[in-house]
PDB file of N, CA and C in Angstrom:
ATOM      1  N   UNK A   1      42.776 -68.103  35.744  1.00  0.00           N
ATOM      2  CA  UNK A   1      42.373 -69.413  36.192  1.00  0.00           C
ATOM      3  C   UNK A   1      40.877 -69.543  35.952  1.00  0.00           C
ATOM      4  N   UNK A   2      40.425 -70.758  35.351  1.00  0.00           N
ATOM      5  CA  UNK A   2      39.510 -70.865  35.388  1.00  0.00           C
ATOM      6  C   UNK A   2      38.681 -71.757  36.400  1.00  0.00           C
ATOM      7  N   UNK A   3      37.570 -72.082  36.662  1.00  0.00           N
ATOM      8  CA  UNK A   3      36.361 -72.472  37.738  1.00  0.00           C
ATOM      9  C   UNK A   3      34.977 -72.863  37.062  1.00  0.00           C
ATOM     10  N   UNK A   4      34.955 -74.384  37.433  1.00  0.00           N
ATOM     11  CA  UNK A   4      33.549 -74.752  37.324  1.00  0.00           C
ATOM     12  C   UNK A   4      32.728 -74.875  38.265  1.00  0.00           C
ATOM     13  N   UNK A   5      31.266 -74.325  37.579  1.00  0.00           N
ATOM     14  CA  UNK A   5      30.523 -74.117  38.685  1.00  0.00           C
ATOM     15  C   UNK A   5      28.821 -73.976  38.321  1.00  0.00           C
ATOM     16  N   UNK A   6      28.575 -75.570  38.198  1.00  0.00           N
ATOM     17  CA  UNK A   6      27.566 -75.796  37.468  1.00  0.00           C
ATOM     18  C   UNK A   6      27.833 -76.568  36.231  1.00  0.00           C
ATOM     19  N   UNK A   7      27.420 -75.980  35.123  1.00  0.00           N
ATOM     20  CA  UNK A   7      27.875 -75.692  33.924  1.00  0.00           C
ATOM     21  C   UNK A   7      28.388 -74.470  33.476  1.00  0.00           C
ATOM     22  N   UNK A   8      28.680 -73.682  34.562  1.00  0.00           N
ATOM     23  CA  UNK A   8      29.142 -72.295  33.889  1.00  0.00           C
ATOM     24  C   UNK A   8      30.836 -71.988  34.352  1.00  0.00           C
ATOM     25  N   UNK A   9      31.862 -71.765  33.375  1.00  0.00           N
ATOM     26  CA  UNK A   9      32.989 -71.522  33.482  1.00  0.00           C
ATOM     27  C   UNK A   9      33.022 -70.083  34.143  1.00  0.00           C
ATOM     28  N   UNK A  10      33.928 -69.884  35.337  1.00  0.00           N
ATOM     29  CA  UNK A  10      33.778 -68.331  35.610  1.00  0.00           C
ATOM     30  C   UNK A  10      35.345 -68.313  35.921  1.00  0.00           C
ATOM     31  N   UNK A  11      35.765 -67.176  35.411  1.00  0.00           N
ATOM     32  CA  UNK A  11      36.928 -66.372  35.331  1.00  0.00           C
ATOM     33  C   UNK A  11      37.164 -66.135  36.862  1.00  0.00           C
ATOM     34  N   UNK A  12      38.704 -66.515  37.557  1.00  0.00           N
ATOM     35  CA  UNK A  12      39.335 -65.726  38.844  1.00  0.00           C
ATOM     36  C   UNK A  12      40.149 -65.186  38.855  1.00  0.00           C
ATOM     37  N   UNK A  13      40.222 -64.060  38.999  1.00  0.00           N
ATOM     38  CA  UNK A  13      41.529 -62.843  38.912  1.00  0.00           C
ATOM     39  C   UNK A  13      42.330 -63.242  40.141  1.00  0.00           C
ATOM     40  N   UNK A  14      43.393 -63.284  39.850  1.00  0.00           N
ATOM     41  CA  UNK A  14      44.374 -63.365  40.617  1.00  0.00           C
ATOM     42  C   UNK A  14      44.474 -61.763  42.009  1.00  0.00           C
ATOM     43  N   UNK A  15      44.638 -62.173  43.051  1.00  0.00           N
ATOM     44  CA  UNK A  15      44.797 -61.353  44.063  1.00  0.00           C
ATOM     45  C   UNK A  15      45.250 -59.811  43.792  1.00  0.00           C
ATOM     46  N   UNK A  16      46.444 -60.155  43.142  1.00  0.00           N
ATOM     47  CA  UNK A  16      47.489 -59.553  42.733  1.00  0.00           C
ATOM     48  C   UNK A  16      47.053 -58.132  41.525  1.00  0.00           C
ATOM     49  N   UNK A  17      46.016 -58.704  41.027  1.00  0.00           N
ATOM     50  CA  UNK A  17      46.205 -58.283  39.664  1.00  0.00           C
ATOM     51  C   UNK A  17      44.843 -57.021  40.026  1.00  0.00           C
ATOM     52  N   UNK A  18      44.592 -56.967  41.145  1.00  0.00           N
ATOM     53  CA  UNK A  18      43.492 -55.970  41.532  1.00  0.00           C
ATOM     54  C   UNK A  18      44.549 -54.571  41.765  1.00  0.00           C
ATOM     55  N   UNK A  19      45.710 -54.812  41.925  1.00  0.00           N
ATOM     56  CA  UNK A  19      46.584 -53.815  41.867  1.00  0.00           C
ATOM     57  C   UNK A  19      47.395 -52.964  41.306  1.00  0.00           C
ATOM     58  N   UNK A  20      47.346 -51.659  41.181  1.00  0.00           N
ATOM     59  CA  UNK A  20      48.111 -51.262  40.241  1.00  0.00           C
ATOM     60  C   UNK A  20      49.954 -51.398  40.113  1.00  0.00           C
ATOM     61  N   UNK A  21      50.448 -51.657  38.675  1.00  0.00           N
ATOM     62  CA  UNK A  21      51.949 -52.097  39.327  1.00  0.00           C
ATOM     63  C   UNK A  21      52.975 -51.194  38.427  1.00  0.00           C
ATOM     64  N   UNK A  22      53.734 -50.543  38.732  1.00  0.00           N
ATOM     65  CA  UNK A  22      54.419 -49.091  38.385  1.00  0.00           C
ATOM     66  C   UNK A  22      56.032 -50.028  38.130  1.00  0.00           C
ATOM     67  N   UNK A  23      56.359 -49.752  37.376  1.00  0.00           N
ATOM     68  CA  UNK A  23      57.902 -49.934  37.320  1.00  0.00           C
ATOM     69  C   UNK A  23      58.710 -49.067  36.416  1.00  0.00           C
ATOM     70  N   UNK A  24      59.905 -48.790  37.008  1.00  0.00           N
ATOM     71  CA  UNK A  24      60.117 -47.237  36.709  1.00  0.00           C
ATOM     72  C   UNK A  24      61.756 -47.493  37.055  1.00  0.00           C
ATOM     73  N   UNK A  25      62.639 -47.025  35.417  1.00  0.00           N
ATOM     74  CA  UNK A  25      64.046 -46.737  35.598  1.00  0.00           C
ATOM     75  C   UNK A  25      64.497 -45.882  36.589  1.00  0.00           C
ATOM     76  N   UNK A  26      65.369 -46.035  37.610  1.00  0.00           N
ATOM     77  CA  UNK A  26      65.695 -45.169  38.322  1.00  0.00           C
ATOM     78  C   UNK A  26      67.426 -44.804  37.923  1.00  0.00           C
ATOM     79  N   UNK A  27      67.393 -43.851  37.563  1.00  0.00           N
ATOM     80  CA  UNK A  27      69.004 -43.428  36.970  1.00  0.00           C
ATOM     81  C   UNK A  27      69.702 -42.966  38.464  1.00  0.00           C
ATOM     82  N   UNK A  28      69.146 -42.728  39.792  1.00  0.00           N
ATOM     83  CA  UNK A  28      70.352 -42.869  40.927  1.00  0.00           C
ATOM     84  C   UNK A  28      70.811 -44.257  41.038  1.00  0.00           C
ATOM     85  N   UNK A  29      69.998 -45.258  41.167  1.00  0.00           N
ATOM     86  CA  UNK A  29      70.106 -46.384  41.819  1.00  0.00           C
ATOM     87  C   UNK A  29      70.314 -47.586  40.194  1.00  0.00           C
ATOM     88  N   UNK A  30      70.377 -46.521  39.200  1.00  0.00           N
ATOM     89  CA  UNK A  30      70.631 -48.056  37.798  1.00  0.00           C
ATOM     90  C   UNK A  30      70.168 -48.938  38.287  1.00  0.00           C
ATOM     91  N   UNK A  31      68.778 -49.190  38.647  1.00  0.00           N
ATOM     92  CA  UNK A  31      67.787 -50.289  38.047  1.00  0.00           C
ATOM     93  C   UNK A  31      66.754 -49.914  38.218  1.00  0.00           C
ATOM     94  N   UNK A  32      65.862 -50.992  37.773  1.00  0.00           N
ATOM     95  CA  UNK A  32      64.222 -50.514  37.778  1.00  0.00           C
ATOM     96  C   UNK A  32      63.507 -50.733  38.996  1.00  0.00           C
ATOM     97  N   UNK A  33      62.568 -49.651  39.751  1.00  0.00           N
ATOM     98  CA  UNK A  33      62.393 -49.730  40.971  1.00  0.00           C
ATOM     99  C   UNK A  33      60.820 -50.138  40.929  1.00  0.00           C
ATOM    100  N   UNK A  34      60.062 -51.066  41.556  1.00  0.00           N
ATOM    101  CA  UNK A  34      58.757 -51.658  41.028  1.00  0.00           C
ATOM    102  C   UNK A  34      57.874 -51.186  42.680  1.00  0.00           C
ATOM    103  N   UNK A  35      57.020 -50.396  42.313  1.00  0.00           N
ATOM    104  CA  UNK A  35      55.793 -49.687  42.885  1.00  0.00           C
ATOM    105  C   UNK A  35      54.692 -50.174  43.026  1.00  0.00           C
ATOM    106  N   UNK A  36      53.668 -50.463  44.102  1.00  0.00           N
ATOM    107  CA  UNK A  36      51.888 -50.436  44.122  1.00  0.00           C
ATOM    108  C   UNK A  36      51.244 -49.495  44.810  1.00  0.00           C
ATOM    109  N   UNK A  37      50.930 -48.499  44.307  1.00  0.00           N
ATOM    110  CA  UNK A  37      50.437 -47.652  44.896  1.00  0.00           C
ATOM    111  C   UNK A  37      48.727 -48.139  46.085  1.00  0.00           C
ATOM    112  N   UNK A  38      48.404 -49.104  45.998  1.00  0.00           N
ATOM    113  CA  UNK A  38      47.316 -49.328  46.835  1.00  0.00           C
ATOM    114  C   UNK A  38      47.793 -50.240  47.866  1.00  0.00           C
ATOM    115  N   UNK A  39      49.061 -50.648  47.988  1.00  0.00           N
ATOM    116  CA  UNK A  39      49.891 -51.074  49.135  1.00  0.00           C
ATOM    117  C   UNK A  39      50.298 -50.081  49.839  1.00  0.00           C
ATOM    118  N   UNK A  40      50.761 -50.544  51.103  1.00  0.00           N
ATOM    119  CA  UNK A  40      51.338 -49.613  51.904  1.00  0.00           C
ATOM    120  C   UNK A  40      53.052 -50.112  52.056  1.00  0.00           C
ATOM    121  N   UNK A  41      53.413 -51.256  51.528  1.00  0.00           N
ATOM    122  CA  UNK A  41      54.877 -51.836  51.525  1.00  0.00           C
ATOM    123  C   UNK A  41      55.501 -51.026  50.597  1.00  0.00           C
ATOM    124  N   UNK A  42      56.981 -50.626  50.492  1.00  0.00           N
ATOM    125  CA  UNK A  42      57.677 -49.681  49.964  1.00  0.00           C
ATOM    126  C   UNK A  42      57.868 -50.223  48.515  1.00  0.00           C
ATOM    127  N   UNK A  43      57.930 -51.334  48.281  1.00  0.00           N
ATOM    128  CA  UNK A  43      57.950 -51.500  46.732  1.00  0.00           C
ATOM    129  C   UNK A  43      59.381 -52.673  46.351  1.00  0.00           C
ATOM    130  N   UNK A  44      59.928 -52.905  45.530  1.00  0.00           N
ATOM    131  CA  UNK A  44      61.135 -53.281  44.817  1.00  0.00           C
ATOM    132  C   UNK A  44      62.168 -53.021  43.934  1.00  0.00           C
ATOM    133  N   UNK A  45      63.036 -53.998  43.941  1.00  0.00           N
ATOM    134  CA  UNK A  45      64.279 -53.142  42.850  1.00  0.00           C
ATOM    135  C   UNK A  45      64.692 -54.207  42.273  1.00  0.00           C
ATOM    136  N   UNK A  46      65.779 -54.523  40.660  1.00  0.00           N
ATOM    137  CA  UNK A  46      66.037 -55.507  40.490  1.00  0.00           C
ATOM    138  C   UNK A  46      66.830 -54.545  38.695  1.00  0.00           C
ATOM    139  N   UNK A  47      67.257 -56.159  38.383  1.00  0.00           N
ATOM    140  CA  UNK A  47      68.099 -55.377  37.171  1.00  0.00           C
ATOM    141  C   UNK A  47      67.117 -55.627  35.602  1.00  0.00           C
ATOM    142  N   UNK A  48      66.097 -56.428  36.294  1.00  0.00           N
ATOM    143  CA  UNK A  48      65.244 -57.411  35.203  1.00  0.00           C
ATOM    144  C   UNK A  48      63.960 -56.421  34.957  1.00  0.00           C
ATOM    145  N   UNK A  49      63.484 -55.696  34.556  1.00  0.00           N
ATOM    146  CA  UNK A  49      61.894 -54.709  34.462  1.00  0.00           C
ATOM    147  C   UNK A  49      60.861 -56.081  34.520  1.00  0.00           C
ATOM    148  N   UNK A  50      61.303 -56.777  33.801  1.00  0.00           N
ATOM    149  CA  UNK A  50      60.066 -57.908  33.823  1.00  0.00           C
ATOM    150  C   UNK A  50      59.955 -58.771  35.442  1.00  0.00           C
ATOM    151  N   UNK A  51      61.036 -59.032  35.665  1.00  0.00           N
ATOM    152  CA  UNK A  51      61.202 -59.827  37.029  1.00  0.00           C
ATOM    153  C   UNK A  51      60.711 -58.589  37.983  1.00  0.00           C
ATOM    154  N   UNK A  52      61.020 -57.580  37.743  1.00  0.00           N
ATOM    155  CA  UNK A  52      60.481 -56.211  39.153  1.00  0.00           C
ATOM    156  C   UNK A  52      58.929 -56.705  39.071  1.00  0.00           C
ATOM    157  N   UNK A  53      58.178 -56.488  37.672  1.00  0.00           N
ATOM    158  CA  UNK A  53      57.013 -56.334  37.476  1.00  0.00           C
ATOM    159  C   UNK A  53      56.505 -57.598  37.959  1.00  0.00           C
ATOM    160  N   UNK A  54      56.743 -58.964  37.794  1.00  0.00           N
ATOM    161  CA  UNK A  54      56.436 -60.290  38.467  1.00  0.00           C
ATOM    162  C   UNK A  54      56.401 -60.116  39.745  1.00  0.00           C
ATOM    163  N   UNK A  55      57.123 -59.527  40.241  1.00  0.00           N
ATOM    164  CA  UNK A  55      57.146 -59.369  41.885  1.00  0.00           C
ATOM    165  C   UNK A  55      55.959 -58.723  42.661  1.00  0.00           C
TER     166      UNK A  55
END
């Protein structure tokens, strides 16, 4: 997203994106299980790798 401010355009990172985001086949559970390690919430699951990783 961008922001004016002045005349100067400045770049805003999304909240989200300060985080690291892990998604990872899990062969017990056949699907991909989606991780943030700088959260403390347990994470997600789903059948989509891209939709885990959106999450």
């Amino acid at each position: 997203m961008l922001t004016e401010v002045g005349k100067v355009s400045i770049a805003i990172m999304k909240e989200s994106a300060r985080y690291v985001k892990i998604v990872e086949w899990s062969d017990t559970d056949q699907c991909f299980v989606g991780s943030c390690p700088g959260l403390l919430y347990g994470g997600c699951h789903g059948n989509d790798e891209k939709e885990v990783f959106a999450r």
